[in-house]
PDB file of N, CA and C in Angstrom:
ATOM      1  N   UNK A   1     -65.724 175.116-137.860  1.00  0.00           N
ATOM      2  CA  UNK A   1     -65.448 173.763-138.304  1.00  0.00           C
ATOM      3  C   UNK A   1     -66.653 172.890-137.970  1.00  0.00           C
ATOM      4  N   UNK A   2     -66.986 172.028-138.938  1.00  0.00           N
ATOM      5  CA  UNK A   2     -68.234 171.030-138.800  1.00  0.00           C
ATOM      6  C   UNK A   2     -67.563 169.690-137.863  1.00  0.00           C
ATOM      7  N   UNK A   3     -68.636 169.432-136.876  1.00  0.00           N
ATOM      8  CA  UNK A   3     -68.262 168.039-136.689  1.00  0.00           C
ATOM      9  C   UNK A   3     -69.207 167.053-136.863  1.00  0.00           C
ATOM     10  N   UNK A   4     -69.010 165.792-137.096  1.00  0.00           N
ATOM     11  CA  UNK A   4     -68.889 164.613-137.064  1.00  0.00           C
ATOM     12  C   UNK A   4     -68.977 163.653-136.705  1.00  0.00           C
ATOM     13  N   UNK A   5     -70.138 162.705-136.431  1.00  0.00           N
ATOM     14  CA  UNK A   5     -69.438 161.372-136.309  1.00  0.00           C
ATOM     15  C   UNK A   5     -69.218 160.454-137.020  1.00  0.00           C
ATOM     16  N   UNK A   6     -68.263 159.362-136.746  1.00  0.00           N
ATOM     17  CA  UNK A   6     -68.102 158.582-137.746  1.00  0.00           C
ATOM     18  C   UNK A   6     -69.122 158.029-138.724  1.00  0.00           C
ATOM     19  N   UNK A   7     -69.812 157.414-138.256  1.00  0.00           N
ATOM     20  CA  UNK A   7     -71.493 156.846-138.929  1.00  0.00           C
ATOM     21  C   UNK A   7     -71.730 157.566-139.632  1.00  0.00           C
ATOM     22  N   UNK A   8     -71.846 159.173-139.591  1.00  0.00           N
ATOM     23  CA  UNK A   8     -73.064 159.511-140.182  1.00  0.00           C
ATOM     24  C   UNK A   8     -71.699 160.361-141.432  1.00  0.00           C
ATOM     25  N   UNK A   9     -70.528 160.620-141.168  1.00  0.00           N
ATOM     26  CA  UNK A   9     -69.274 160.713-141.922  1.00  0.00           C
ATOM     27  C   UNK A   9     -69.526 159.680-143.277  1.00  0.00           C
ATOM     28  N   UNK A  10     -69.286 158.412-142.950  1.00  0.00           N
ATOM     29  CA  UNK A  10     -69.290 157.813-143.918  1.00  0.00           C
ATOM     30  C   UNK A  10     -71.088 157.677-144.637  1.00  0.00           C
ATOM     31  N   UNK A  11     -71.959 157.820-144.399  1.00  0.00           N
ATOM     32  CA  UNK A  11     -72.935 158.093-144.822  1.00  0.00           C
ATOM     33  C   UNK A  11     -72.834 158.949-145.864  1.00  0.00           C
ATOM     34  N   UNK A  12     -72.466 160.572-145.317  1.00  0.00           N
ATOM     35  CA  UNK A  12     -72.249 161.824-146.729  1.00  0.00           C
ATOM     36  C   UNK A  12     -70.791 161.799-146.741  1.00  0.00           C
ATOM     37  N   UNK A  13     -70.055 161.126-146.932  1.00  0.00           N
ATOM     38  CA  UNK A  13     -68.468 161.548-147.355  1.00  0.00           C
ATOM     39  C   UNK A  13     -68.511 162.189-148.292  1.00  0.00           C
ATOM     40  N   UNK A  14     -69.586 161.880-149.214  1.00  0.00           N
ATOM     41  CA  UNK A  14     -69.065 163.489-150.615  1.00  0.00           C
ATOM     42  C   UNK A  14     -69.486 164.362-150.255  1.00  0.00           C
ATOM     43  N   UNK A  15     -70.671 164.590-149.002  1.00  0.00           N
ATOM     44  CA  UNK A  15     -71.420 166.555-149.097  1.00  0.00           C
ATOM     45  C   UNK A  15     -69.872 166.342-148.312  1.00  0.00           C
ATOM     46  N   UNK A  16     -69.244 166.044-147.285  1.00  0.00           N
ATOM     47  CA  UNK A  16     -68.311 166.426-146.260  1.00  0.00           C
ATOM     48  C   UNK A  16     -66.571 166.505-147.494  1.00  0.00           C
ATOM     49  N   UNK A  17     -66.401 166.074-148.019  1.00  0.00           N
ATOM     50  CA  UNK A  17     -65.756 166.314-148.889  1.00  0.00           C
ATOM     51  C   UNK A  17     -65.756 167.745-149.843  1.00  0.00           C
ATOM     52  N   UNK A  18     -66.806 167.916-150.359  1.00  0.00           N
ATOM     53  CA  UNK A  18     -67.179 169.063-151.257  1.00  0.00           C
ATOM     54  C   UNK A  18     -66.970 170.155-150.141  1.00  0.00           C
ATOM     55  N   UNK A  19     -67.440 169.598-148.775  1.00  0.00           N
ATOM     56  CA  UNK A  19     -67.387 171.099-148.051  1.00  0.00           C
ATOM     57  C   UNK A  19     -66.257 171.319-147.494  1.00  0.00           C
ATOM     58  N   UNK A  20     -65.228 170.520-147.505  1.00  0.00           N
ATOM     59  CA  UNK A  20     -63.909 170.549-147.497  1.00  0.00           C
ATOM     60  C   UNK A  20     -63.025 171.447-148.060  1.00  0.00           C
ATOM     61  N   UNK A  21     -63.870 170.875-149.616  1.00  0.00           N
ATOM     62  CA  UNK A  21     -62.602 171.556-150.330  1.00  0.00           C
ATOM     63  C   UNK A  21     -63.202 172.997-150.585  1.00  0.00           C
ATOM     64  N   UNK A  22     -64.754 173.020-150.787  1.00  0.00           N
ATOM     65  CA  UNK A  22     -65.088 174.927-150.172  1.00  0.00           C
ATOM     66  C   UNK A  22     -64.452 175.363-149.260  1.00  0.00           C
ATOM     67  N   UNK A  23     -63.509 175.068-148.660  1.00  0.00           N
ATOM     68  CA  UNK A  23     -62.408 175.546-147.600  1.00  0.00           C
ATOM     69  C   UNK A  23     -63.121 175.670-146.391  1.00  0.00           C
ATOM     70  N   UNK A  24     -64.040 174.653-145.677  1.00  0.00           N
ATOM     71  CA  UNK A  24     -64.339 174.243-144.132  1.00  0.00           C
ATOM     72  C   UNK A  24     -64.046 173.139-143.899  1.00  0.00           C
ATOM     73  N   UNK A  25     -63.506 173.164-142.940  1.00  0.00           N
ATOM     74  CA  UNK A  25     -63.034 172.026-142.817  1.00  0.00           C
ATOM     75  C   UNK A  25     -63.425 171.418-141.775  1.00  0.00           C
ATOM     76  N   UNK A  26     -63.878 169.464-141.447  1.00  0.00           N
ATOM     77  CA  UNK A  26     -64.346 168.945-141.239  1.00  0.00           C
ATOM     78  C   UNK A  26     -63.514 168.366-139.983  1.00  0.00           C
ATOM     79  N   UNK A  27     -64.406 167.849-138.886  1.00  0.00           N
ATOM     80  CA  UNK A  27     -63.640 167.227-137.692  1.00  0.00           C
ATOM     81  C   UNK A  27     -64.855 166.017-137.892  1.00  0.00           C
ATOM     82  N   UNK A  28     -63.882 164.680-137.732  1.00  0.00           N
ATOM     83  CA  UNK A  28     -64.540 163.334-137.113  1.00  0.00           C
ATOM     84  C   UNK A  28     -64.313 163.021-136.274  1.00  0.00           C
ATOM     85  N   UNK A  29     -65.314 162.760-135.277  1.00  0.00           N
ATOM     86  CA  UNK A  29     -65.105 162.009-134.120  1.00  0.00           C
ATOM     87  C   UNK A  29     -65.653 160.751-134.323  1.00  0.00           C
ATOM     88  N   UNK A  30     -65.288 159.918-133.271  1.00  0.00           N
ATOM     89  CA  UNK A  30     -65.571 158.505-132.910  1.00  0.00           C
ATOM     90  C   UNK A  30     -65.314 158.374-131.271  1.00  0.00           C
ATOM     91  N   UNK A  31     -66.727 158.191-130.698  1.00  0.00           N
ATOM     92  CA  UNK A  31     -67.331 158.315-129.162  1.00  0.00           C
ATOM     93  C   UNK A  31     -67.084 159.585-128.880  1.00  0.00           C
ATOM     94  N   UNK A  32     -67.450 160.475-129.812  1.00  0.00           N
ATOM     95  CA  UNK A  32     -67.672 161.815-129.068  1.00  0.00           C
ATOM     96  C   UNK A  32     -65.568 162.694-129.225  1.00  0.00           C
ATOM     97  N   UNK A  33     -64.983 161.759-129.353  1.00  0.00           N
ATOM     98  CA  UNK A  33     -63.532 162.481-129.408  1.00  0.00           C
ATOM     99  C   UNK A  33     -63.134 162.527-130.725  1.00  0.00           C
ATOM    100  N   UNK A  34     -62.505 163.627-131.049  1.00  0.00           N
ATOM    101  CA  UNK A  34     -62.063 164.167-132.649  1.00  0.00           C
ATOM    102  C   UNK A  34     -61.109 162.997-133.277  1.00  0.00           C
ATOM    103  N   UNK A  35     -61.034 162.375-134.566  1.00  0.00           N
ATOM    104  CA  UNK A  35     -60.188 161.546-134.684  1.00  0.00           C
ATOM    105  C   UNK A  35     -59.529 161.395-136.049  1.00  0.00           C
ATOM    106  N   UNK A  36     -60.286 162.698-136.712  1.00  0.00           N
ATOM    107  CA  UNK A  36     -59.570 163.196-137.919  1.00  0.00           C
ATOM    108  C   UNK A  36     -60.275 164.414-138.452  1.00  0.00           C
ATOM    109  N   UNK A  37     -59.419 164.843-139.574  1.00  0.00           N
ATOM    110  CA  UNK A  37     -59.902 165.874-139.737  1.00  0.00           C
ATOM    111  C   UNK A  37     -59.892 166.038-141.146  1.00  0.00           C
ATOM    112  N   UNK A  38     -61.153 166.484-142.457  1.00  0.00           N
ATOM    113  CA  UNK A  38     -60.930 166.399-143.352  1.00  0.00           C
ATOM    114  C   UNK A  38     -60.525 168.134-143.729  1.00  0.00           C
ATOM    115  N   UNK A  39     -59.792 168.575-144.694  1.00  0.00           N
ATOM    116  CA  UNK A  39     -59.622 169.846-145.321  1.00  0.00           C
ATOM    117  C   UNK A  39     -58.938 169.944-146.729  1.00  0.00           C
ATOM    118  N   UNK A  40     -58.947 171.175-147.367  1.00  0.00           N
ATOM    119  CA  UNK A  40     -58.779 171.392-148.741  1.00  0.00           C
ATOM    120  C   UNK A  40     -56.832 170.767-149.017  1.00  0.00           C
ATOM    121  N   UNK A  41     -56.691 170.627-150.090  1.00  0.00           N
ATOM    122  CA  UNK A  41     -55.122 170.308-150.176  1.00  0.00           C
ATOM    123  C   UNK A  41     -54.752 171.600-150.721  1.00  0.00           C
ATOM    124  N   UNK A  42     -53.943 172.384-150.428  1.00  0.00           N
ATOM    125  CA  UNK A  42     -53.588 173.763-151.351  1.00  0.00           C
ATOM    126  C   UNK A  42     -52.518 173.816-151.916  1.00  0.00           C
ATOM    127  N   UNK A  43     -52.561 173.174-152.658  1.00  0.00           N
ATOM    128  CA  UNK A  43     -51.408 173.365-154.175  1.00  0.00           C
ATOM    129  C   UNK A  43     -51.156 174.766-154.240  1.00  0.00           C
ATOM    130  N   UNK A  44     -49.325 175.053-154.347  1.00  0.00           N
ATOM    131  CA  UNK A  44     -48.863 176.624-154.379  1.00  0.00           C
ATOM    132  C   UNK A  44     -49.328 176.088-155.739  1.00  0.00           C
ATOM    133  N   UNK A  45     -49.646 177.598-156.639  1.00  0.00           N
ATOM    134  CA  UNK A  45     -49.220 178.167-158.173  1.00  0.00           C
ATOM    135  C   UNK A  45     -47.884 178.139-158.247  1.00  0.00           C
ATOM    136  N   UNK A  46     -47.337 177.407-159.758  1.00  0.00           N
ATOM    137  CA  UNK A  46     -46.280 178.008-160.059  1.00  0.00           C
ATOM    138  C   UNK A  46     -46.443 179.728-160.566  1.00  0.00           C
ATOM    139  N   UNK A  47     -44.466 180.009-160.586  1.00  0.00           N
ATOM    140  CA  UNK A  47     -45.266 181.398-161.120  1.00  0.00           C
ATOM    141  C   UNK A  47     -44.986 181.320-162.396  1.00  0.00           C
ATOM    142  N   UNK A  48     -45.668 182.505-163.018  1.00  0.00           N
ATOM    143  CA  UNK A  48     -45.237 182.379-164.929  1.00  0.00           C
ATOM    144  C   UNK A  48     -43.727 183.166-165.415  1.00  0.00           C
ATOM    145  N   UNK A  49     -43.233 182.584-166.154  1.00  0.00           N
ATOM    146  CA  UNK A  49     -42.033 183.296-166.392  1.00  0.00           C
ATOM    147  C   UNK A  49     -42.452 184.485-167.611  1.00  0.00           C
ATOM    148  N   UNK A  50     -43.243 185.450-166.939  1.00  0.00           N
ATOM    149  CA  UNK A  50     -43.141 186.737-168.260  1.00  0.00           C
ATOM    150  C   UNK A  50     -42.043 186.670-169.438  1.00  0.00           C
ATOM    151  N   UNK A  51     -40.904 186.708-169.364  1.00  0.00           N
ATOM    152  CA  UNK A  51     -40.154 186.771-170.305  1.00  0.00           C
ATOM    153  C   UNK A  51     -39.904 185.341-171.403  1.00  0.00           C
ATOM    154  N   UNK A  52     -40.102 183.973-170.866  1.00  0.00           N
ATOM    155  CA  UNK A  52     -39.890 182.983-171.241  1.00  0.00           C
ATOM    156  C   UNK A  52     -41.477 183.000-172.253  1.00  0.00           C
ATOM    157  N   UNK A  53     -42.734 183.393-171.705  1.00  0.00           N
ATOM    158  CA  UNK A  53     -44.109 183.724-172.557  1.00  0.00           C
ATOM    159  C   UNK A  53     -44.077 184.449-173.243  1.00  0.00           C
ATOM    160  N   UNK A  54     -43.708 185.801-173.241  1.00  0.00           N
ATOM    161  CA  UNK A  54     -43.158 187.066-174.338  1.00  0.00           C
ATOM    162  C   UNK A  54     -42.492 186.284-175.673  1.00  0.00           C
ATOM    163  N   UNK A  55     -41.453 185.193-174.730  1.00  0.00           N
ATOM    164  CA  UNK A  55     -40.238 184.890-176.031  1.00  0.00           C
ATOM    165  C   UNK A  55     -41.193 184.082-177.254  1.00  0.00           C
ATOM    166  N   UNK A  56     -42.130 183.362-176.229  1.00  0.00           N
ATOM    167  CA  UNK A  56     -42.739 182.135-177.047  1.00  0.00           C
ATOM    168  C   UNK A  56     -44.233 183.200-177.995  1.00  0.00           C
ATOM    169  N   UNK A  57     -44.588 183.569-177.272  1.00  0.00           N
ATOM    170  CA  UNK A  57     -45.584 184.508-178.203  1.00  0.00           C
ATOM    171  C   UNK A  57     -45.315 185.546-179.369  1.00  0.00           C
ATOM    172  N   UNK A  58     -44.017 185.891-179.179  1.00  0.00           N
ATOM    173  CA  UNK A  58     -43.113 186.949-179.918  1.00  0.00           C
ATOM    174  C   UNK A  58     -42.947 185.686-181.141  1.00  0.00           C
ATOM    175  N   UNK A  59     -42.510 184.629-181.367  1.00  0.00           N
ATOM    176  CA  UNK A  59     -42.180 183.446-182.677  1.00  0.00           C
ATOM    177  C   UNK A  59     -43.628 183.235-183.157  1.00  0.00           C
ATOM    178  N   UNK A  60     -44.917 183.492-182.542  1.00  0.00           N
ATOM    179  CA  UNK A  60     -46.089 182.784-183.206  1.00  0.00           C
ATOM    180  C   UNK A  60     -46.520 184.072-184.123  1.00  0.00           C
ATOM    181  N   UNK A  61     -46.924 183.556-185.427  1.00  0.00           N
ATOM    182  CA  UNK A  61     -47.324 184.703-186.504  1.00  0.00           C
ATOM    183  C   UNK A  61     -48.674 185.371-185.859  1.00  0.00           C
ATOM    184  N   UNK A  62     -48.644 186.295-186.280  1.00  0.00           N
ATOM    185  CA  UNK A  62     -50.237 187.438-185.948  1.00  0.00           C
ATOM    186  C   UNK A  62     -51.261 186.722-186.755  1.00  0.00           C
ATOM    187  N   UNK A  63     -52.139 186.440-186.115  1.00  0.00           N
ATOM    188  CA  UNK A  63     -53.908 185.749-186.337  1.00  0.00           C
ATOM    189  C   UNK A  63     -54.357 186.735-187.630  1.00  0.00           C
ATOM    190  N   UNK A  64     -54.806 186.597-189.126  1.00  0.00           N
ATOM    191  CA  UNK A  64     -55.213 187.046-189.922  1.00  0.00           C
ATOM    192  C   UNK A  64     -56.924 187.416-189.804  1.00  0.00           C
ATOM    193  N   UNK A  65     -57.513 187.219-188.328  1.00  0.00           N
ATOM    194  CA  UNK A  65     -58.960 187.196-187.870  1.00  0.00           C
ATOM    195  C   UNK A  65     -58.795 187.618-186.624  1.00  0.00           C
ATOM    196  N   UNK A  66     -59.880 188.338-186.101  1.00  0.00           N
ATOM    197  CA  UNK A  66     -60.392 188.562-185.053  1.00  0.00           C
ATOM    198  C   UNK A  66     -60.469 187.528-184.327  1.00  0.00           C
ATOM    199  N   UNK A  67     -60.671 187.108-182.759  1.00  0.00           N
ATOM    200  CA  UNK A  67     -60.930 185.935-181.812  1.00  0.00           C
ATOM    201  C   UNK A  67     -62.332 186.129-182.150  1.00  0.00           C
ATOM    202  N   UNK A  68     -63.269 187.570-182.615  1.00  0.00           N
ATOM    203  CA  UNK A  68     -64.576 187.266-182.713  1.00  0.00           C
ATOM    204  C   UNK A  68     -65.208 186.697-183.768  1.00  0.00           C
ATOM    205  N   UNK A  69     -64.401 187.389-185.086  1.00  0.00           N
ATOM    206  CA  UNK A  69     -64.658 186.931-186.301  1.00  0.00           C
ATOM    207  C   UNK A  69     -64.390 185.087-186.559  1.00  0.00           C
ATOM    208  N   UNK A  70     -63.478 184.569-185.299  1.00  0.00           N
ATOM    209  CA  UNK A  70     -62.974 183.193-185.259  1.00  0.00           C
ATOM    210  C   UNK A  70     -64.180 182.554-184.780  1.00  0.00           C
ATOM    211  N   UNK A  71     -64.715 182.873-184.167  1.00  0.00           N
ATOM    212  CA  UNK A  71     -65.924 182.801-183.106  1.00  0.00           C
ATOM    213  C   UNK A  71     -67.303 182.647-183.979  1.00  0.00           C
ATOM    214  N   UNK A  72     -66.923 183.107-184.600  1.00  0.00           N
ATOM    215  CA  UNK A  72     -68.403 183.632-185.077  1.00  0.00           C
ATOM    216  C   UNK A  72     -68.307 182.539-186.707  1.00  0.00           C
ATOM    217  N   UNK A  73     -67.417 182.330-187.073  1.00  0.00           N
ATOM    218  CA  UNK A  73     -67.029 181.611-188.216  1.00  0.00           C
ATOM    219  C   UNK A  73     -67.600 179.565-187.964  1.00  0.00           C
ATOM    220  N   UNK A  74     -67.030 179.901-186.532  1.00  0.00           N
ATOM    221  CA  UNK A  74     -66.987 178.183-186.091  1.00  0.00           C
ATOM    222  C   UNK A  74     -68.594 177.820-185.683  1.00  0.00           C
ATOM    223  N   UNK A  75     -69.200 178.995-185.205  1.00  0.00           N
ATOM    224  CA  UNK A  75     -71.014 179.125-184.787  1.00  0.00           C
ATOM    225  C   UNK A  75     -71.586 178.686-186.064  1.00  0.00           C
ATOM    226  N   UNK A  76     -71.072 179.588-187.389  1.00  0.00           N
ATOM    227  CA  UNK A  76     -71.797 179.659-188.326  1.00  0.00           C
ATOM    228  C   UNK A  76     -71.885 178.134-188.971  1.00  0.00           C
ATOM    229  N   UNK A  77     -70.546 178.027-189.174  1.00  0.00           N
ATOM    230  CA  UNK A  77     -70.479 176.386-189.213  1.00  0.00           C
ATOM    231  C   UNK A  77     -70.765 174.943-188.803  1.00  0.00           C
ATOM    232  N   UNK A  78     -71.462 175.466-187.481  1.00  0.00           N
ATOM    233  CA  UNK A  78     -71.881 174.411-186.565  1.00  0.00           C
ATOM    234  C   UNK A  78     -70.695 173.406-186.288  1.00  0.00           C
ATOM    235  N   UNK A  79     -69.676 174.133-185.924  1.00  0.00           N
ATOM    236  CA  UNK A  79     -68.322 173.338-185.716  1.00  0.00           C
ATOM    237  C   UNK A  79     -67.886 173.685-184.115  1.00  0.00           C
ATOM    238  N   UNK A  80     -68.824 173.522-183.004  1.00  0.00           N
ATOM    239  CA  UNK A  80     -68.553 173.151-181.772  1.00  0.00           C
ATOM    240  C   UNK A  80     -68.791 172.264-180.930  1.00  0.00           C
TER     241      UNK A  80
END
């Protein structure tokens, strides 16, 4: 864990932020004693409902093109 003091905290709050949320996490002190602590927020994943995605992909018609031939259509076109 990195520490801190206040002063020089608010000086880089974004490198100390960014290195936060790279998952190290940050101690501030003020006179030398710890007085917060910055770290990542970790949002659970929902999970996916396989069967509820199956249902919804199973109703959409089959693509008459390749994803490459799609790809390659929108390049040619200068449509990105």
């Amino acid at each position: 864990m990195t520490t801190i003091n206040l002063a020089d905290a608010k000086a880089h709050f974004s490198e100390l932020i960014a290195q936060a949320e790279a998952g190290e996490p940050v101690c501030i002190t003020r006179r030398g004693k710890p007085v917060a602590r910055l770290s990542a927020v970790i949002t659970p994943r929902k999970p996916i409902n396989l069967s509820r995605l199956k249902a919804l992909t199973d109703t959409m018609p089959p693509q008459a093109e390749t994803a490459g031939e799609f790809v390659r259509k929108l390049r040619d076109q200068d449509r990105y």
